[in-house]
Protein backbone atom coordinates (compact mmCIF):
# COMPACT_ATOMS: atom_id res chain seq x y z
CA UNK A 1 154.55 201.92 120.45
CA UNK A 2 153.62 203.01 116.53
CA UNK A 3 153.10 206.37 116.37
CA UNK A 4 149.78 207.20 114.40
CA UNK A 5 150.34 207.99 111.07
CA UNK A 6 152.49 204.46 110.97
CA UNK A 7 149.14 202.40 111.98
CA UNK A 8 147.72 203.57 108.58
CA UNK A 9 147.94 201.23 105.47
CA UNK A 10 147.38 203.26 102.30
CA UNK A 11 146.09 201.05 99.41
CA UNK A 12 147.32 202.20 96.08
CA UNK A 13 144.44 201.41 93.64
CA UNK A 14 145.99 202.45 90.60
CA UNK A 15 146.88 200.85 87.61
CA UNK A 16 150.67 201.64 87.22
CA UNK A 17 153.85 203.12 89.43
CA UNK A 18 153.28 206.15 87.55
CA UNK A 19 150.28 206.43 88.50
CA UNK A 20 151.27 205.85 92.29
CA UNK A 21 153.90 208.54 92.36
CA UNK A 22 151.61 211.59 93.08
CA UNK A 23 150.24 209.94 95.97
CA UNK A 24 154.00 208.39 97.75
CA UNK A 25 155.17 211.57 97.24
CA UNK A 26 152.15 213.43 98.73
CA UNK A 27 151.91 210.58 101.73
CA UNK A 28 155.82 209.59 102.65
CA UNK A 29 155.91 209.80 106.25
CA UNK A 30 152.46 210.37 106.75
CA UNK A 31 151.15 206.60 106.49
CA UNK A 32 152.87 203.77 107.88
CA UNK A 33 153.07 200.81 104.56
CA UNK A 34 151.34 200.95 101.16
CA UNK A 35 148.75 197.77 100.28
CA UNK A 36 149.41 196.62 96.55
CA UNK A 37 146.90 194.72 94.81
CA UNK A 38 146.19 192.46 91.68
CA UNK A 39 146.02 195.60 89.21
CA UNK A 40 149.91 196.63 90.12
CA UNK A 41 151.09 193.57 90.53
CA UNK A 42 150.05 191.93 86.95
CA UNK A 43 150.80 195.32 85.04
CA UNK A 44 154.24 195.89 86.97
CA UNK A 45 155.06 192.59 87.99
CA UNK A 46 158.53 192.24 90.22
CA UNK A 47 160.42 195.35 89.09
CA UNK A 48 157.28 197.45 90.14
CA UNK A 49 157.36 195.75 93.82
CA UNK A 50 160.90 197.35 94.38
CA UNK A 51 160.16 200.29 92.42
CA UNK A 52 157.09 201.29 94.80
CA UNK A 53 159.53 200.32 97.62
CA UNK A 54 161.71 202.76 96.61
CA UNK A 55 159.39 205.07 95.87
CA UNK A 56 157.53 204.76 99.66
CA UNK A 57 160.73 204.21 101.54
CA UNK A 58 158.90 201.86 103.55
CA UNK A 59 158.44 198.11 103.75
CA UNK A 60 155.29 197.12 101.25
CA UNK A 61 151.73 195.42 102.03
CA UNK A 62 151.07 192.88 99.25
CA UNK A 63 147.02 191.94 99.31
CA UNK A 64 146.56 189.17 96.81
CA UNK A 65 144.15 186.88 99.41
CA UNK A 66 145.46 183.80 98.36
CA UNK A 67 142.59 181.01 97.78
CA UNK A 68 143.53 177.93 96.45
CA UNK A 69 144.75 174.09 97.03
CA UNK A 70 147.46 174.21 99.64
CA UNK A 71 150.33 173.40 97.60
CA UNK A 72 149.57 176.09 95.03
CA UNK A 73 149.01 178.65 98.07
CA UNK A 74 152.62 177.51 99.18
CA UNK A 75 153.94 178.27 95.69
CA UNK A 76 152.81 181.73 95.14
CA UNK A 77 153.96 182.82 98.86
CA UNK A 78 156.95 181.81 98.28
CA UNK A 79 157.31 182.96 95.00
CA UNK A 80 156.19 186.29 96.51
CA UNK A 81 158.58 186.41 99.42
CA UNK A 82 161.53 185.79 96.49
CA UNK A 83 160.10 188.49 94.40
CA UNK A 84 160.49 191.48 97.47
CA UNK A 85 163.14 191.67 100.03
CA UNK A 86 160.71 194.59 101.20
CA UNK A 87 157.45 192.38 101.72
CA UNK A 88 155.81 193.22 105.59
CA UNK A 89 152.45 191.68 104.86
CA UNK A 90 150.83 189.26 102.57
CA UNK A 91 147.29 188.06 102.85
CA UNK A 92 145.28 184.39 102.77
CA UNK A 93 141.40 183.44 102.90
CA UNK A 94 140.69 181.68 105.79
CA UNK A 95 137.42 180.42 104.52
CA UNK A 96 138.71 176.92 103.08
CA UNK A 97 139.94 175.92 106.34
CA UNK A 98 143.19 175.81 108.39
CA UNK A 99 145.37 173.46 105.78
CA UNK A 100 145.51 176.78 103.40
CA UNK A 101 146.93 178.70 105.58
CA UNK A 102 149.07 177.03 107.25
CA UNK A 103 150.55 175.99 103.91
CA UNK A 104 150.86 179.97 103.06
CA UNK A 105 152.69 180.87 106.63
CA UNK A 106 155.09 177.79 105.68
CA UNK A 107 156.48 180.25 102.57
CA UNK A 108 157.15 182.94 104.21
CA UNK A 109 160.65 184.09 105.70
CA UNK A 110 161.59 186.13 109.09
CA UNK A 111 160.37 189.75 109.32
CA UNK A 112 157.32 188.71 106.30
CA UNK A 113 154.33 188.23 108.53
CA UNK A 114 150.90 186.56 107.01
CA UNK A 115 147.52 188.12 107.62
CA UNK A 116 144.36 185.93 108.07
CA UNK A 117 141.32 187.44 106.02
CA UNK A 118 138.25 186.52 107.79
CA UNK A 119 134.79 188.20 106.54
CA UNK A 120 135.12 191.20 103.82
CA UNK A 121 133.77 194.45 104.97
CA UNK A 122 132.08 195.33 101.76
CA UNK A 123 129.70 191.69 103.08
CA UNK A 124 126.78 193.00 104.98
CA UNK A 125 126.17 191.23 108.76
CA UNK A 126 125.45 187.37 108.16
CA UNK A 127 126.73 187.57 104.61
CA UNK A 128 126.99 183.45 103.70
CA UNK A 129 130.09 182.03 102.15
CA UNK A 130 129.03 179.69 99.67
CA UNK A 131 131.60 176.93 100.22
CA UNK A 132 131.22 176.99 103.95
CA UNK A 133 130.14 174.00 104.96
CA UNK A 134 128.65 174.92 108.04
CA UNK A 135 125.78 176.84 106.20
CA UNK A 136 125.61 180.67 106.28
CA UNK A 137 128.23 182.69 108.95
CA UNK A 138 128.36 179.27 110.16
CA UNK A 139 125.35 178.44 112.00
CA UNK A 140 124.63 175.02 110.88
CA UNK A 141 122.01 174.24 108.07
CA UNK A 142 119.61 173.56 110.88
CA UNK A 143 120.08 176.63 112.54
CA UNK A 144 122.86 175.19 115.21
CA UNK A 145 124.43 177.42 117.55
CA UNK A 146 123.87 180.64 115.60
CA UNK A 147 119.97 180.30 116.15
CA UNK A 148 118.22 183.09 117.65
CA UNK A 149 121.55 185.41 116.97
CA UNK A 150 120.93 188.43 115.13
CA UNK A 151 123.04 189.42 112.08
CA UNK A 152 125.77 190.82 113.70
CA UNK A 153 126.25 188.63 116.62
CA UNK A 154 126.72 185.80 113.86
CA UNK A 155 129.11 187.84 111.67
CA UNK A 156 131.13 188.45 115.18
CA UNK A 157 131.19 184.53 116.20
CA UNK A 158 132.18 183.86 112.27
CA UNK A 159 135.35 185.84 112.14
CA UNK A 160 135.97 184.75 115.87
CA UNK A 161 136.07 181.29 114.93
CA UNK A 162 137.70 181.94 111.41
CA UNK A 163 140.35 184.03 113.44
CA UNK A 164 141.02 181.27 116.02
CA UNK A 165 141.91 179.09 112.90
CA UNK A 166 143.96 181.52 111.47
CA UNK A 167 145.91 182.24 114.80
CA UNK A 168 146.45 178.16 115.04
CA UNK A 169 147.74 177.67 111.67
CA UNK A 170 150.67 180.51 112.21
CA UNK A 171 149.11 183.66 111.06
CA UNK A 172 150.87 186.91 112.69
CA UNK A 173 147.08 188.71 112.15
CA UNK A 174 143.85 189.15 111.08
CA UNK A 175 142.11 191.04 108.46
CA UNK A 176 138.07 191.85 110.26
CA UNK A 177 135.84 194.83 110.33
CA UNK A 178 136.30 197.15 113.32
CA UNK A 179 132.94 195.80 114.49
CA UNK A 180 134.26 192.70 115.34
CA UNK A 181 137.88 193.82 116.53
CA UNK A 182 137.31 193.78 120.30
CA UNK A 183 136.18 190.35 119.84
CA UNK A 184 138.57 188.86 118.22
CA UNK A 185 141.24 190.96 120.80
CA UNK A 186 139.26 189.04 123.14
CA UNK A 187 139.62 185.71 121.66
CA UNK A 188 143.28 186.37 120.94
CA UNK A 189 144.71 188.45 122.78
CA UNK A 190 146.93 191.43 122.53
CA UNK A 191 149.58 190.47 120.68
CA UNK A 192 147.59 189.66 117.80
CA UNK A 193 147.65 192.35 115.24
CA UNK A 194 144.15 192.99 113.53
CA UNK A 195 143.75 194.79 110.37
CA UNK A 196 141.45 197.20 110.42
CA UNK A 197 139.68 198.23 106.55
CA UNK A 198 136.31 199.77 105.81
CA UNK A 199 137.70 203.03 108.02
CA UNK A 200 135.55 206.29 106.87
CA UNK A 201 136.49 209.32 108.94
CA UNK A 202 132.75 211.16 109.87
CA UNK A 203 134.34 214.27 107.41
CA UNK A 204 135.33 212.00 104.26
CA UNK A 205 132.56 211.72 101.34
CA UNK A 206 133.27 208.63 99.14
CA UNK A 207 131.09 208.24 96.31
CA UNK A 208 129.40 205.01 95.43
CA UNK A 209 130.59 203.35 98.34
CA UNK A 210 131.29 199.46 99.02
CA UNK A 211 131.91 199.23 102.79
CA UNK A 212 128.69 197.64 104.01
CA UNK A 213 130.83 197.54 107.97
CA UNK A 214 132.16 201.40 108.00
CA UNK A 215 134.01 202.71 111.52
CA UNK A 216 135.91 205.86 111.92
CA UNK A 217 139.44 205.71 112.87
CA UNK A 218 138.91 206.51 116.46
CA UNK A 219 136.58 203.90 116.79
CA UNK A 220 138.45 201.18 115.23
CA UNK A 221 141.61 201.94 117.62
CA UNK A 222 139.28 201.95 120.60
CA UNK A 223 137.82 198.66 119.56
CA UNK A 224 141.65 197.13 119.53
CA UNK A 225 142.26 197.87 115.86
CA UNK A 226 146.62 197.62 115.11
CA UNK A 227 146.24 199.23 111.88
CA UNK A 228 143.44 200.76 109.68
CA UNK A 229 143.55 200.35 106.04
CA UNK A 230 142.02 203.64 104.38
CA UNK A 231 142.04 204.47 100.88
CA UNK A 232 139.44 206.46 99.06
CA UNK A 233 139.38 209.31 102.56
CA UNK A 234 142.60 210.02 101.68
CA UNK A 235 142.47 209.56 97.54
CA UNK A 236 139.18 211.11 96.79
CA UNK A 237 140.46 214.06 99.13
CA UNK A 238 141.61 217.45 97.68
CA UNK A 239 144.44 217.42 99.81
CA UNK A 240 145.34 213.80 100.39
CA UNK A 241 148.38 214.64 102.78
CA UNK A 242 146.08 217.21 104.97
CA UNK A 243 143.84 213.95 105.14
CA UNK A 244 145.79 211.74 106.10
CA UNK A 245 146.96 214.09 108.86
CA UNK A 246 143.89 214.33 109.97
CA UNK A 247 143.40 210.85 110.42
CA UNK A 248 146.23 210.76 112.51
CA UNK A 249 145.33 212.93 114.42
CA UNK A 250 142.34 211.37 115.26
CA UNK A 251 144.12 208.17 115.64
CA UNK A 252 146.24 209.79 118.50
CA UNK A 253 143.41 211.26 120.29
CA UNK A 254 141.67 207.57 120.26
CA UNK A 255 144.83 206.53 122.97
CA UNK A 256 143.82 209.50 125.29
């Protein structure tokens, strides 16, 4: 079993690896893997990949969400996978359907697993996707099987099914809001890991925020969450390592 602080995934939203120092050296040992984004990645390209390795001591969490034709999805994993021998995660869309994914799990290597992203949590409830071509959360452009649902009963069935496909096509998780984690652990089952972002502890303030489907740690472990992605709690905090203790903490408790 992980112990706390290694089911939290710290994204570093900075622009360079200089920039990323002051926070790996504040957090090593205190969250489990770092997420990298598009602003490292272009600026620092491969060198900064095993740099920030080095720097963490810790496998890396690479979050482009691939979203393209298959074949170009199966490049750019695999070009990934060459480019870190210290890759854990990497991230796809599911939204385009199962062919995408499956074509991103097939350029991956042992130990690299591939993480399904569902619905974003900064999307409020019943947010449409506009290539969907089921209509809105998928409910059918004549209302179908989502009629009479409210918002977040459709958001829930959306990831489920979105999920499901994700599961089929080789994915070793799922990227969905807490509010939807039990039922996709449902759906599933255990041995599915779900990603868990959009985690605000009751005591954080974050300014001008984007989550539009917010949980606090303990909720999104008690809902089935594997691992919580939490960023600006522990940034925007004066004392980002006495934060992220905190949320361990409170991660811990969430098992008893």
């Amino acid at each position: 079993m992980m112990a706390p602080h290694e089911r939290i995934i710290f994204p570093l939203d900075v622009d360079t690896v200089e920039d990323a120092v002051v926070y790996l050296n504040a957090l090593k040992r205190r969250v489990g893997l770092i997420k990298i984004g598009y602003s490292l990645i272009i600026r620092e390209g491969r060198s900064g990949l095993n740099r920030l390795h080095e720097l963490a001591g810790g496998p890396i969490f690479v979050d482009l969400k691939f979203h393209d034709i298959p074949r170009t999805v199966q490049q750019a994993t695999s070009a990934l996978v060459a480019a870190s021998e210290h890759l854990r995660f990497l991230t796809v869309h599911t939204c385009d359907g199962e062919a995408i994914v499956r074509a991103a799990v097939s350029g991956i290597k042992p130990g690299v697993g591939v993480l399904g992203v569902t619905v974003l949590t900064s999307l409020p409830a019943a947010a449409g996707l506009p290539d969907d071509p089921m209509g809105p959360m998928g409910t059918g452009s004549d209302g179908g099987p989502g009629q009479g649902k409210d918002e977040a009963e459709r958001t829930q069935d959306r990831v489920v099914t979105l999920a499901q496909l994700a599961r089929r096509a080789g994915c070793e998780g799922i990227v969905c809001s807490g509010h939807e984690a039990r039922a996709v652990k449902a759906a599933l089952g255990r041995d599915c890991l779900l990603v868990v972002p959009g985690i605000r502890p009751d005591w954080s303030e974050v300014t001008h925020d984007d989550q539009r489907r917010a949980m606090s740690p303990a909720q999104a472990i008690a809902a089935g969450a594997d691992y919580l992605v939490i960023g600006r709690p522990i940034a925007a905090a004066k004392d980002p390592a006495g934060a992220a203790e905190r949320i361990a903490e409170e991660i811990a408790g969430a098992f008893h």
